[in-house]
C-alpha atoms as a PDB file:
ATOM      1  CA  UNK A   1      27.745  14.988  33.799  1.00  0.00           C
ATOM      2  CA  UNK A   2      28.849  13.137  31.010  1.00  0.00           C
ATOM      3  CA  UNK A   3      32.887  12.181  30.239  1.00  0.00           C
ATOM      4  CA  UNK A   4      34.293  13.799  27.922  1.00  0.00           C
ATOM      5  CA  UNK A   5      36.166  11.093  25.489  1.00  0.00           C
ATOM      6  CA  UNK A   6      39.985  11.207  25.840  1.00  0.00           C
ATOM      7  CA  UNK A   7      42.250  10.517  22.503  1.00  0.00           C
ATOM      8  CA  UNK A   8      43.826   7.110  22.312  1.00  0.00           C
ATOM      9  CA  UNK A   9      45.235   4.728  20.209  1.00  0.00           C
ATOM     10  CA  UNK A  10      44.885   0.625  19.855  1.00  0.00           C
ATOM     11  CA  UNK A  11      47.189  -1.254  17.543  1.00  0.00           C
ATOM     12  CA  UNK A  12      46.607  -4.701  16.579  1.00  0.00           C
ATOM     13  CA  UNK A  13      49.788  -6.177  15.832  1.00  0.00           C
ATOM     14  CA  UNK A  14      50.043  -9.453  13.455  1.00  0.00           C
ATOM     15  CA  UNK A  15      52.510 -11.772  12.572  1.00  0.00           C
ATOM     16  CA  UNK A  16      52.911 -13.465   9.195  1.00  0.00           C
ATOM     17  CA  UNK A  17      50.905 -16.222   9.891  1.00  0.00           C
ATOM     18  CA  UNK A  18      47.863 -13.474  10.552  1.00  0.00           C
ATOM     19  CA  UNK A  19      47.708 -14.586  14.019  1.00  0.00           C
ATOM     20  CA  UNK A  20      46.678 -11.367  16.335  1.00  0.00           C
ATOM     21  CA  UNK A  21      48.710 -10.438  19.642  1.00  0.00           C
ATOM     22  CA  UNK A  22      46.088 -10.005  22.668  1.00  0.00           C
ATOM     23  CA  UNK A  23      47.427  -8.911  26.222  1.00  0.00           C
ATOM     24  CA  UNK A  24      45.407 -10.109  29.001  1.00  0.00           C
ATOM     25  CA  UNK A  25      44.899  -7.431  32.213  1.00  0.00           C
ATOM     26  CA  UNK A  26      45.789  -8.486  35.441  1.00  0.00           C
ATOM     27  CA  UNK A  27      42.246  -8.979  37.474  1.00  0.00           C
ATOM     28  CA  UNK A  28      42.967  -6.599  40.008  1.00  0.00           C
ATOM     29  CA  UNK A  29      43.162  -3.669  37.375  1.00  0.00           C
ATOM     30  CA  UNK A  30      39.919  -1.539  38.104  1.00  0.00           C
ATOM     31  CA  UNK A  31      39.688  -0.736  34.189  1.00  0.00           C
ATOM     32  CA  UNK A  32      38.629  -4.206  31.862  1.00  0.00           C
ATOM     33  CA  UNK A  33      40.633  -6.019  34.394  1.00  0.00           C
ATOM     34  CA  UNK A  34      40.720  -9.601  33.307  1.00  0.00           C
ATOM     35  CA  UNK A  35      39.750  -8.703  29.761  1.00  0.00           C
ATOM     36  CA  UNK A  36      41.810  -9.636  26.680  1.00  0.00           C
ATOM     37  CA  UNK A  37      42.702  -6.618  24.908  1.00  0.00           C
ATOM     38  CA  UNK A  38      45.194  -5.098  22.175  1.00  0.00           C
ATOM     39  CA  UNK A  39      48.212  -3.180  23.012  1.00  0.00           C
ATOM     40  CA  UNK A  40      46.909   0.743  23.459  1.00  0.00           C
ATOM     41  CA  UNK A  41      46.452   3.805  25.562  1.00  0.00           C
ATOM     42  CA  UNK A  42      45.583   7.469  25.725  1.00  0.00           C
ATOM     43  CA  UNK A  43      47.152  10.013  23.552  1.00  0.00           C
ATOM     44  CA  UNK A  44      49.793  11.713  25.895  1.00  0.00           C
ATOM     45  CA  UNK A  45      50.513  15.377  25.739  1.00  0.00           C
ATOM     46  CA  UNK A  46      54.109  14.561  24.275  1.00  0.00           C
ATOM     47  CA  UNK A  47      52.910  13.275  21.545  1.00  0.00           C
ATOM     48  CA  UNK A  48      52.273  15.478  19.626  1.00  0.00           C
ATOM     49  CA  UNK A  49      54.805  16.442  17.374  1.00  0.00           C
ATOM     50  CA  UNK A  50      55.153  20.253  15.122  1.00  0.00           C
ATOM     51  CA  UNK A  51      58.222  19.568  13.891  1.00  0.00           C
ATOM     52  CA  UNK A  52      61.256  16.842  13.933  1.00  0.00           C
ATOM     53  CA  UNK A  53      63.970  15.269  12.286  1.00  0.00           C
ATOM     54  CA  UNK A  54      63.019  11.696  12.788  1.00  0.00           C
ATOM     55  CA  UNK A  55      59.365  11.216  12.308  1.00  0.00           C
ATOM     56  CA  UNK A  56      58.850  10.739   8.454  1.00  0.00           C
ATOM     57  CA  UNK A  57      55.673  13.316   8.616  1.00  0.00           C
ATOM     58  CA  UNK A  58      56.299  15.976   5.404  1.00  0.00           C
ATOM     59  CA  UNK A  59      55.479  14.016   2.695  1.00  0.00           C
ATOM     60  CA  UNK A  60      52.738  11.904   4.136  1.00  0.00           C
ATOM     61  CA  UNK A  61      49.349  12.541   3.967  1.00  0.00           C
ATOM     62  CA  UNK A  62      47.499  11.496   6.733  1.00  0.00           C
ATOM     63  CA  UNK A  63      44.029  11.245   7.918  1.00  0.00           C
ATOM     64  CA  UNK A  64      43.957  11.766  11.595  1.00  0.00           C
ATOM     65  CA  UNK A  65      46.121  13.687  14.010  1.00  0.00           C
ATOM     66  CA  UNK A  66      49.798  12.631  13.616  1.00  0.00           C
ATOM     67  CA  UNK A  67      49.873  12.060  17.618  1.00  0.00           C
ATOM     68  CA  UNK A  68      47.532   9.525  17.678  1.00  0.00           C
ATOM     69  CA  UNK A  69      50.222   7.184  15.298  1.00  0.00           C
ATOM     70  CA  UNK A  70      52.997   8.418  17.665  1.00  0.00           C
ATOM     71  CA  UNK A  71      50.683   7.324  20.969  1.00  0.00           C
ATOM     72  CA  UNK A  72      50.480   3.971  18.840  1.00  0.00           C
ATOM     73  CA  UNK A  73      53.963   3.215  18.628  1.00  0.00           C
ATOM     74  CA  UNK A  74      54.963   4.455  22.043  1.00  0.00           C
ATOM     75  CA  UNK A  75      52.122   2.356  23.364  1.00  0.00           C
ATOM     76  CA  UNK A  76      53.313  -0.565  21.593  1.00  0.00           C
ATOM     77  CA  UNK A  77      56.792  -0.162  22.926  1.00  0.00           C
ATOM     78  CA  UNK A  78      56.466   0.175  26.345  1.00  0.00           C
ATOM     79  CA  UNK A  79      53.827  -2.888  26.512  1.00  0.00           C
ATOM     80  CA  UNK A  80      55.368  -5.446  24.717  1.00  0.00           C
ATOM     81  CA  UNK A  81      58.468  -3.939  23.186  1.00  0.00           C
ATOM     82  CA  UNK A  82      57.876  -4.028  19.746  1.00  0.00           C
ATOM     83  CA  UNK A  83      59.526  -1.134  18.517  1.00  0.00           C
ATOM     84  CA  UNK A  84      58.204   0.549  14.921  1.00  0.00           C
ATOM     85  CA  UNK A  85      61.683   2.538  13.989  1.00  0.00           C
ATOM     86  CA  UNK A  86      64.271   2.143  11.530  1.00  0.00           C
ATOM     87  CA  UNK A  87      67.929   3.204  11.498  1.00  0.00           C
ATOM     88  CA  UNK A  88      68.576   6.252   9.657  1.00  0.00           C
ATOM     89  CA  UNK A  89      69.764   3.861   6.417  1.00  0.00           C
ATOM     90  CA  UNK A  90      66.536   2.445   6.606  1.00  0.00           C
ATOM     91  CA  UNK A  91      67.063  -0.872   8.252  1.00  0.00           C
ATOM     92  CA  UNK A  92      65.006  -2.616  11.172  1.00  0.00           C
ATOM     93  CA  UNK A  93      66.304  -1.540  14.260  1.00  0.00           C
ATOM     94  CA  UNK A  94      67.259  -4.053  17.098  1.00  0.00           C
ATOM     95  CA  UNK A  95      67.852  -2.656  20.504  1.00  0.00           C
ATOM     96  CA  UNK A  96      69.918  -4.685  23.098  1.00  0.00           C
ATOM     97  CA  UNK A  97      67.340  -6.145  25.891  1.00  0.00           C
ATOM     98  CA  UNK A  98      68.985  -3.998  28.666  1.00  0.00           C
ATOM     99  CA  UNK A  99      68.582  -0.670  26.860  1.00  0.00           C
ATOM    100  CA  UNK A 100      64.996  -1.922  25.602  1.00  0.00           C
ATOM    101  CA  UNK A 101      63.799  -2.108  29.461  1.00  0.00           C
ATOM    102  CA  UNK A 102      65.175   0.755  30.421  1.00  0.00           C
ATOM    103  CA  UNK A 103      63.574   3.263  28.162  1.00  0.00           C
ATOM    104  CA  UNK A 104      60.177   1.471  28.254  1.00  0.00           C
ATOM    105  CA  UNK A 105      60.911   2.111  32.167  1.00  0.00           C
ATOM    106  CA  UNK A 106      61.433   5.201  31.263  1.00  0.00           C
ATOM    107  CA  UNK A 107      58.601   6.151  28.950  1.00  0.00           C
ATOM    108  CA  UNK A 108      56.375   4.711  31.685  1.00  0.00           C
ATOM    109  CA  UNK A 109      57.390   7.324  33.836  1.00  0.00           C
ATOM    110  CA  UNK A 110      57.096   9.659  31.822  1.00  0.00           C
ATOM    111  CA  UNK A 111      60.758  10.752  32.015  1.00  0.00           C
ATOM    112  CA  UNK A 112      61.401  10.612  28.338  1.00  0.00           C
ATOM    113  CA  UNK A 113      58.951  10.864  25.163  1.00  0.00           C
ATOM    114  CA  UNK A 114      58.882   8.358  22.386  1.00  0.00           C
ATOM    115  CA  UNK A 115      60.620  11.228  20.073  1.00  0.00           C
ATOM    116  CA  UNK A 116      63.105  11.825  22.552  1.00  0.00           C
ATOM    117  CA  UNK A 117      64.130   7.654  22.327  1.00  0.00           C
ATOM    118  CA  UNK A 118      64.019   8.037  18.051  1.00  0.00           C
ATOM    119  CA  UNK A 119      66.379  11.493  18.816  1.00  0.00           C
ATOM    120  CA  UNK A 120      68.937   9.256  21.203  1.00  0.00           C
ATOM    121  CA  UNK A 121      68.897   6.189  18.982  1.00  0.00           C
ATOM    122  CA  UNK A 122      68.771   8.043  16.260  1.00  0.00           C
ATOM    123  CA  UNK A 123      66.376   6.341  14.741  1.00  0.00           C
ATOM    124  CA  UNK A 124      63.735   6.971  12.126  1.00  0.00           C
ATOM    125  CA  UNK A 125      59.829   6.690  12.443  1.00  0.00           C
ATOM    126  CA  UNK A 126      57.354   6.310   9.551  1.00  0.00           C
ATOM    127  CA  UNK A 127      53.833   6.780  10.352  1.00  0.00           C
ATOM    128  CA  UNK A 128      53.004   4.329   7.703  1.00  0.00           C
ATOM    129  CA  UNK A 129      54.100   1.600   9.118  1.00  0.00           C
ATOM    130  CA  UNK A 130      50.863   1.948  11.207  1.00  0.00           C
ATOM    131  CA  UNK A 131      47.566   1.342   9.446  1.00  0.00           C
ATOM    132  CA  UNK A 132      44.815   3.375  10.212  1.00  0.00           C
ATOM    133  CA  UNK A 133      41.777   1.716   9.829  1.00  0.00           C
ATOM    134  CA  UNK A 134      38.503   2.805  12.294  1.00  0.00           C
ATOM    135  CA  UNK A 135      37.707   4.513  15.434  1.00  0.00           C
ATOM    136  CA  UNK A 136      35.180   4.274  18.512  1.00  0.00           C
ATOM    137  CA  UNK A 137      34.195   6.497  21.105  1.00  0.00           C
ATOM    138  CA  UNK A 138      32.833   5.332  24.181  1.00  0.00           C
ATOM    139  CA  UNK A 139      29.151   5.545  25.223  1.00  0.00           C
ATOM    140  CA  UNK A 140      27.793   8.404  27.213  1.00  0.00           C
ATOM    141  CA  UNK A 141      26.911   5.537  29.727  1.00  0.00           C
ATOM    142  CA  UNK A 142      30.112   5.130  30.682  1.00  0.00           C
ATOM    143  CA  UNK A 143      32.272   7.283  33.877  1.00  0.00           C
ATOM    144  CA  UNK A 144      35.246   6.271  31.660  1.00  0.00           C
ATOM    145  CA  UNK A 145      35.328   7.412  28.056  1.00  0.00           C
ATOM    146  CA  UNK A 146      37.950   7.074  25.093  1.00  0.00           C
ATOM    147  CA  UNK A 147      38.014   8.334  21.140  1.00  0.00           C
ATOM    148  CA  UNK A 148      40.140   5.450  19.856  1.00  0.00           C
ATOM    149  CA  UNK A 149      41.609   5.079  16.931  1.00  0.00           C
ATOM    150  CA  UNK A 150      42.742   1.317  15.735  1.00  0.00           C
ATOM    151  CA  UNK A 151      45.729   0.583  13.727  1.00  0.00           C
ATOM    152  CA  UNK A 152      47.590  -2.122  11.802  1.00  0.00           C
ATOM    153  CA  UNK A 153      50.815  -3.365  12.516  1.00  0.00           C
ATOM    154  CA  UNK A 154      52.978  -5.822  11.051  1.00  0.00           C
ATOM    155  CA  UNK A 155      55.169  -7.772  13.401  1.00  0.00           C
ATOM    156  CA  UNK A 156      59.193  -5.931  12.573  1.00  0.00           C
ATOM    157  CA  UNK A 157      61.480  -8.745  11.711  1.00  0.00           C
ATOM    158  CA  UNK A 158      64.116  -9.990  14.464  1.00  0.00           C
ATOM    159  CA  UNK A 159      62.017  -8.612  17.241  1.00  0.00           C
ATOM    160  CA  UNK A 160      59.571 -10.873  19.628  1.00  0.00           C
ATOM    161  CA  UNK A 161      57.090  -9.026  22.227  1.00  0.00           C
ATOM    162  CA  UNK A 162      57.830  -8.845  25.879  1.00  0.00           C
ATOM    163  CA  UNK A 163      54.824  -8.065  27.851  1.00  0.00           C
ATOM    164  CA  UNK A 164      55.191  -5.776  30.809  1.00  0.00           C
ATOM    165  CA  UNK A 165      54.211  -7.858  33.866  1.00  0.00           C
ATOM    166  CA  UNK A 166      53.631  -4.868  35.654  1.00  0.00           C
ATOM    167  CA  UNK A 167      50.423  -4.268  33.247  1.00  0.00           C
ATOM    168  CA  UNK A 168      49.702  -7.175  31.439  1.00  0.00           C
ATOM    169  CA  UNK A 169      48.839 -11.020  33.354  1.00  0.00           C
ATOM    170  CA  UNK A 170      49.088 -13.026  30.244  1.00  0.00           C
ATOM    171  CA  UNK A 171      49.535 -12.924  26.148  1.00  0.00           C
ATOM    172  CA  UNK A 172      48.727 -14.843  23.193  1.00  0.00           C
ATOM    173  CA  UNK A 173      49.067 -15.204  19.631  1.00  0.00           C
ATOM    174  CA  UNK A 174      45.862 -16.322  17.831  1.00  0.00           C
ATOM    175  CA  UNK A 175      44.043 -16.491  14.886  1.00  0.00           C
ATOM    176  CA  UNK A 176      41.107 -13.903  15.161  1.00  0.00           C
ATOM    177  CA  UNK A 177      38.272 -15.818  13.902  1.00  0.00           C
ATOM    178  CA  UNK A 178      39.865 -18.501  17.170  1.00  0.00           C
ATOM    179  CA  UNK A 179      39.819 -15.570  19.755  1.00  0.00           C
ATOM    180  CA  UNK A 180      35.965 -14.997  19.088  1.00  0.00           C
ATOM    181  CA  UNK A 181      35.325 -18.690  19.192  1.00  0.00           C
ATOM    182  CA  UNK A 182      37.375 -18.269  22.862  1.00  0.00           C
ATOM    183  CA  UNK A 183      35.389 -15.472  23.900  1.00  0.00           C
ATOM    184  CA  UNK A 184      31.735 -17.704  22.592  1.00  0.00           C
ATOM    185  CA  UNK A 185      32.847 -20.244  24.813  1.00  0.00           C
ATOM    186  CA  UNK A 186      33.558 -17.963  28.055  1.00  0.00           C
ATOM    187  CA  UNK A 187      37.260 -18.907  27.830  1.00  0.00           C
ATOM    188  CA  UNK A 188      38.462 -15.300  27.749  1.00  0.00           C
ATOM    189  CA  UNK A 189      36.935 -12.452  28.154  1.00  0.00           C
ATOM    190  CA  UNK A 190      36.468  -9.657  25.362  1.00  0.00           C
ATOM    191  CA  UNK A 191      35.212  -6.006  25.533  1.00  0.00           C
ATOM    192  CA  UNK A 192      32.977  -4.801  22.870  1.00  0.00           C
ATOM    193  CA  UNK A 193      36.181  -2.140  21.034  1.00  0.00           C
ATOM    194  CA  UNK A 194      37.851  -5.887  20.860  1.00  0.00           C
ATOM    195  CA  UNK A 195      35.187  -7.918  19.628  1.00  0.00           C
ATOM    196  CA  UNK A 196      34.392  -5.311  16.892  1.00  0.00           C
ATOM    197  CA  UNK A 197      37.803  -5.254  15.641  1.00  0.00           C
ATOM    198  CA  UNK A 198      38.574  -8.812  15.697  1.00  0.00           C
ATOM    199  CA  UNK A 199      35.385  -8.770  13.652  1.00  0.00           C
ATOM    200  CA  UNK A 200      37.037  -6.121  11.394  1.00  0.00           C
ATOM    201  CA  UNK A 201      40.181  -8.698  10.594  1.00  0.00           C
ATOM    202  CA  UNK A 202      38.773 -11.377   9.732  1.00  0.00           C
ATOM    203  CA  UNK A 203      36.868  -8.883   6.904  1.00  0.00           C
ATOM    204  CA  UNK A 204      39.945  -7.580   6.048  1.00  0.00           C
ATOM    205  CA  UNK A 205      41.658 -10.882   5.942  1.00  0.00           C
ATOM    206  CA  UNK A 206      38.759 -12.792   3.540  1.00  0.00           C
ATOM    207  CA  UNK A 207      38.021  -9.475   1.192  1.00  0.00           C
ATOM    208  CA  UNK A 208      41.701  -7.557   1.257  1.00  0.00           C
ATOM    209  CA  UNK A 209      39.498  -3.989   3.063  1.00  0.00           C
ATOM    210  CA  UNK A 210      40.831  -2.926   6.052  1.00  0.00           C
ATOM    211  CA  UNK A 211      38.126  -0.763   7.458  1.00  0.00           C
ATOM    212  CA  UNK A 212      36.286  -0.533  10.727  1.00  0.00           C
ATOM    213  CA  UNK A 213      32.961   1.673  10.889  1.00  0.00           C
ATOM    214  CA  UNK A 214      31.159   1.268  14.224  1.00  0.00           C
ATOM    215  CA  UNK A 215      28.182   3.088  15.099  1.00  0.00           C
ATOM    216  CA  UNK A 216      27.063   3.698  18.868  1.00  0.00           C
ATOM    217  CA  UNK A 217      23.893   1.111  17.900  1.00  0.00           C
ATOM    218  CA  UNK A 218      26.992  -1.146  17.842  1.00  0.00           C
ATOM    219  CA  UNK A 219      28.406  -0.591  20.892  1.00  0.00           C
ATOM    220  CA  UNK A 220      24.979  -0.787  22.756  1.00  0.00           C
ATOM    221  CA  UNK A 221      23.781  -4.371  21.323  1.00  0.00           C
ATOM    222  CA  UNK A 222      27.439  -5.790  22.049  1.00  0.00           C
ATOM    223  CA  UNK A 223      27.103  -4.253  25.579  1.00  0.00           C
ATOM    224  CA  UNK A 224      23.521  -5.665  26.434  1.00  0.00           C
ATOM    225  CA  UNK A 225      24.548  -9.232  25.269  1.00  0.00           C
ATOM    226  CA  UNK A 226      27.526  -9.195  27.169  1.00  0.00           C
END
């Protein structure tokens, strides 16, 4: 029987000298263990959002579901701490380091949602801080299937990521055109979702189009060369 894909989002996160941030899984992960791969994960069922006071959502237009931008954010938070809120008055929001761990600890668990932290810190999230920009779904070959969608985000100013050793071995900032060139030379591994969007960057970074259209043909060649 074939998997059916489950929702999920990837962000890419850069900094302002374009450099990329890629989290390395510990080996002993059964899933891409070993691989380098952007912050992400599956769309959770509190994520999705009808109606609140501190998600920026009525007068923007978007695309794709609104979860999958909240799924980003959260995803992004409780991986390396980069959190994509502002206060109410608009500025970037800085939480102490103590009350940082301890809601990623908590959204971990599961004992709080993303819109629950933005409702306690009182803090405002704008989907548009996340650029949306491609998606991918999984082969059929595969036990393990995802519909991803890939965002953009820019690094917040005053804030520095903080992998989670519990889930991530190792991280880097690089230049993408450099992490290919690492992945040529068998100095990191790279899944094919990672390889295409690296790929998409560097496009976007030499032409000004951020756009990523992948077609299972893709997928397939990338898989059989790896």
């Amino acid at each position: 029987m074939v998997a059916t894909p489950r929702p999920a989002s990837t962000v890419v996160l850069m900094d302002e000298l374009s450099r990329v941030y890629l989290t390395k899984r510990p080996v002993t992960m059964k899933f891409m263990g070993g691989f380098h791969v952007f912050p992400g994960g599956a769309v959770e069922s509190h994520d999705h959002l009808a109606e609140n006071d501190y998600v920026n959502s009525d007068e923007v237009q978007l695309s794709i579901s609104l979860s999958y931008y909240i799924a980003a954010a959260r995803e992004l938070f409780e991986e390396v701490g980069i959190l994509l809120g502002n206060t109410i008055d608009g500025f970037p929001v800085i939480l102490p380091k103590e009350k940082r761990m301890k809601y990623r600890n908590n959204l971990q668990k599961g004992e709080i949602s993303f819109i629950r932290l933005l409702e306690l810190e009182k803090l405002s999230f704008n989907p548009l801080c996340l650029t949306y920009f491609g998606q991918i779904i999984t082969p059929e070959i595969s036990p393990i299937r995802f519909d991803t969608r890939f965002f953009l985000a820019k690094l917040p100013q005053g804030q520095t990521p903080e992998p989670d050793r519990n889930e991530i071995d190792g991280a880097v900032w690089i230049k993408p055109e450099e992490a290919l060139t690492a992945f040529e030379n068998k100095q990191i591994k790279l899944a094919p979702p990672t390889i295409l969007t690296l790929r998409a960057i560097i496009d976007y970074q030499s032409s000004g189009v951020l756009k990523m259209s992948v077609k299972r043909e893709d997928l397939m060649k990338l898989l059989k060369d790896l």
